[in-house]
C-alpha atoms as a PDB file:
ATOM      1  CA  UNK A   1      10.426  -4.322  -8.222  1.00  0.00           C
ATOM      2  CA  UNK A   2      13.045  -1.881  -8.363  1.00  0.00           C
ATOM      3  CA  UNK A   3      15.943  -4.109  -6.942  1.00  0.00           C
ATOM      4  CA  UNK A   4      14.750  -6.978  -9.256  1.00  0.00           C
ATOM      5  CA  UNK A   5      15.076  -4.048 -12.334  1.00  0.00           C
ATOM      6  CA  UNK A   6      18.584  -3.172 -11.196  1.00  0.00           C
ATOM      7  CA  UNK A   7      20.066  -7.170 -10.798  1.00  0.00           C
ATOM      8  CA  UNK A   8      18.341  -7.751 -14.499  1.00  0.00           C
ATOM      9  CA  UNK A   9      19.552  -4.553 -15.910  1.00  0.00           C
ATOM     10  CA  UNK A  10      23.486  -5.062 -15.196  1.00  0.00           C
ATOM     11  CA  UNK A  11      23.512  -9.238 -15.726  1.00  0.00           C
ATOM     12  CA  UNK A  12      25.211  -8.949 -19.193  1.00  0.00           C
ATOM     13  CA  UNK A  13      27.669  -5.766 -17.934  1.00  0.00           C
ATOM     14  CA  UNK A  14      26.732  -2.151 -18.718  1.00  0.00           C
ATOM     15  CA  UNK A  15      23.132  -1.561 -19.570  1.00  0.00           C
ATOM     16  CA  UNK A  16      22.123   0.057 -23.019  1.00  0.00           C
ATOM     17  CA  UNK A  17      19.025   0.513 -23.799  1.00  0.00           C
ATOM     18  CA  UNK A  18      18.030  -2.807 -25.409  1.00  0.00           C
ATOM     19  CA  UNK A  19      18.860  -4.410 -21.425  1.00  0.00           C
ATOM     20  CA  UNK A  20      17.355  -1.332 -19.815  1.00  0.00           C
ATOM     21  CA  UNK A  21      14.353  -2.540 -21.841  1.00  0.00           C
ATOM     22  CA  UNK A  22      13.965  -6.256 -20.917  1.00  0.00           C
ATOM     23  CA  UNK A  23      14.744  -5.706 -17.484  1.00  0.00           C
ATOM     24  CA  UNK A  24      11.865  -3.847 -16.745  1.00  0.00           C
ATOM     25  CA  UNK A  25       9.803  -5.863 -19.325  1.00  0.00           C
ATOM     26  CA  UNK A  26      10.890  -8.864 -16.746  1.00  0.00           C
ATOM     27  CA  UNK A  27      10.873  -7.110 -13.448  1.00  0.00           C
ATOM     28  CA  UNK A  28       7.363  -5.621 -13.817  1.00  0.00           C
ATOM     29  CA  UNK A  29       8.449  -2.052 -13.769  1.00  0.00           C
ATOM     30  CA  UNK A  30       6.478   0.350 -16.277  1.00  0.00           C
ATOM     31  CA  UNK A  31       8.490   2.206 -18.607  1.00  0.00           C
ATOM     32  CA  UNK A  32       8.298   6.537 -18.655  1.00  0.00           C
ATOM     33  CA  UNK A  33       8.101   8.815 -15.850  1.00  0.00           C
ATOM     34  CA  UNK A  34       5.572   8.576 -12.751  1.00  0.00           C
ATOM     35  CA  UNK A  35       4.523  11.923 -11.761  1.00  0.00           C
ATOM     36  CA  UNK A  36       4.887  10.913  -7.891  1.00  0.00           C
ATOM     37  CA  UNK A  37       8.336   9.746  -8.610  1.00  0.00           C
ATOM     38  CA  UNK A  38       9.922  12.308  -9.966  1.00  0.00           C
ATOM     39  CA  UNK A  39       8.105  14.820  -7.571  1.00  0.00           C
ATOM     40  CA  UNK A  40       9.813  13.240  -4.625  1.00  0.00           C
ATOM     41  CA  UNK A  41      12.873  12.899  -6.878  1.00  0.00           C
ATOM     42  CA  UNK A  42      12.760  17.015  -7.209  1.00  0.00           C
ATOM     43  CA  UNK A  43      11.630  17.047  -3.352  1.00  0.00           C
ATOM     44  CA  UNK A  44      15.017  15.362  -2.192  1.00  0.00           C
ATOM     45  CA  UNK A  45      17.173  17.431  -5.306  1.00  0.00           C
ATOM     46  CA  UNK A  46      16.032  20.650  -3.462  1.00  0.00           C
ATOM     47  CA  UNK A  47      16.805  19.397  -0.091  1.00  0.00           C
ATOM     48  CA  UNK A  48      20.171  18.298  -1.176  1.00  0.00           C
ATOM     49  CA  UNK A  49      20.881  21.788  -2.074  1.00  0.00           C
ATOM     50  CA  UNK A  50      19.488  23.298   0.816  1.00  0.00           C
ATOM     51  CA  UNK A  51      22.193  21.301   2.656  1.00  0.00           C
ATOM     52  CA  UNK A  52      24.820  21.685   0.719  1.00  0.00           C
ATOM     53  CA  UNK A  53      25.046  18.327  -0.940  1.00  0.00           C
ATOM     54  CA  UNK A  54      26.172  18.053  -4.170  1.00  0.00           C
ATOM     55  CA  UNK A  55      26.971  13.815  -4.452  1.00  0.00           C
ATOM     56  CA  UNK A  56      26.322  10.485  -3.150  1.00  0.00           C
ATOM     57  CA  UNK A  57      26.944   9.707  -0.528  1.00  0.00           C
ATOM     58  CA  UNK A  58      26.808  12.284   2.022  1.00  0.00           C
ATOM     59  CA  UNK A  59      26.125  11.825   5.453  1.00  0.00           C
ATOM     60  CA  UNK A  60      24.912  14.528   7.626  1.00  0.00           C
ATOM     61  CA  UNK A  61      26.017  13.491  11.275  1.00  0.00           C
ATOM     62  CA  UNK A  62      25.090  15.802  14.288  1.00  0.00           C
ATOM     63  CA  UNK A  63      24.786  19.191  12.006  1.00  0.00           C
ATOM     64  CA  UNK A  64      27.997  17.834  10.902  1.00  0.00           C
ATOM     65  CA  UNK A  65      28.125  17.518   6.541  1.00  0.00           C
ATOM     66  CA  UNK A  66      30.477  14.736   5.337  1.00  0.00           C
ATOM     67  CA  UNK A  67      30.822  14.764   1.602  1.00  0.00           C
ATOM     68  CA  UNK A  68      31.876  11.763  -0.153  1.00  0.00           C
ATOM     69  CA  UNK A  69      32.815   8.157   0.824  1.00  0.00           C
ATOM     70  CA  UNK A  70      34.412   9.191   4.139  1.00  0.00           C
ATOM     71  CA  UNK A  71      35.239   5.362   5.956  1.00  0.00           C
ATOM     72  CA  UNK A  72      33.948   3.679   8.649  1.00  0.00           C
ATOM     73  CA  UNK A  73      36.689   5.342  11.431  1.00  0.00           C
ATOM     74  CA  UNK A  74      35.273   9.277   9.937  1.00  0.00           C
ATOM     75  CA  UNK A  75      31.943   8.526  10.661  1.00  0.00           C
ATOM     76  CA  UNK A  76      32.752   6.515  13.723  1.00  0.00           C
ATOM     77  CA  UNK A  77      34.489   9.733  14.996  1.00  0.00           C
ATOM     78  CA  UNK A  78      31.570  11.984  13.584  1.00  0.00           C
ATOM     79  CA  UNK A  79      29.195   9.872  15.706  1.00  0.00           C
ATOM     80  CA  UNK A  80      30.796  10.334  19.020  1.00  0.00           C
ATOM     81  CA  UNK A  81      31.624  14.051  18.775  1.00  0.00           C
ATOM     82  CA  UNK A  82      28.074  14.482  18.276  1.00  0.00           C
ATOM     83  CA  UNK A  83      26.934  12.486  21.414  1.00  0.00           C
ATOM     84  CA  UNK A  84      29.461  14.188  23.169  1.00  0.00           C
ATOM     85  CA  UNK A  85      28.342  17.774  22.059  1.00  0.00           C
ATOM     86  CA  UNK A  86      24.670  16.403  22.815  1.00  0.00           C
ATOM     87  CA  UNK A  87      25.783  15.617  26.319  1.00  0.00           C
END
């Protein structure tokens, strides 16, 4: 349902909350929090700054932390140096 919320909620360009509304109206998603939800949501906060991670996206390759929107040739590299180091 979520995917189907997010398409609906950006059709007409930035949502406000009138959009925000009807898309999950359409999409079947119940409005206010979920206790489950938001407990995983704090789960992964926490683990976030356990690592170190303060933005999306991150990728953690080998022990390896790289912040930010990297490219394809970064992680390529990040991959193979931790096979390598893996032996």
């Amino acid at each position: 349902r979520y995917l189907d919320f997010h398409r609906r909620m950006f059709l007409d360009g930035p949502p406000d909350d009138a959009t925000i509304a009807a898309a999950a109206r359409a999409s079947g998603v119940r409005p206010g929090p979920d206790e489950g939800i938001s407990d995983e949501l704090n789960r992964n906060l926490q683990l976030a700054g356990a690592l170190g991670i303060s933005g999306t996206p991150s990728f953690i390759v080998g022990g390896q932390l790289l912040p930010g929107a990297v490219g394809y040739q970064a992680l390529v590299d990040a991959i193979a140096e931790a096979r390598k180091a893996k032996g």
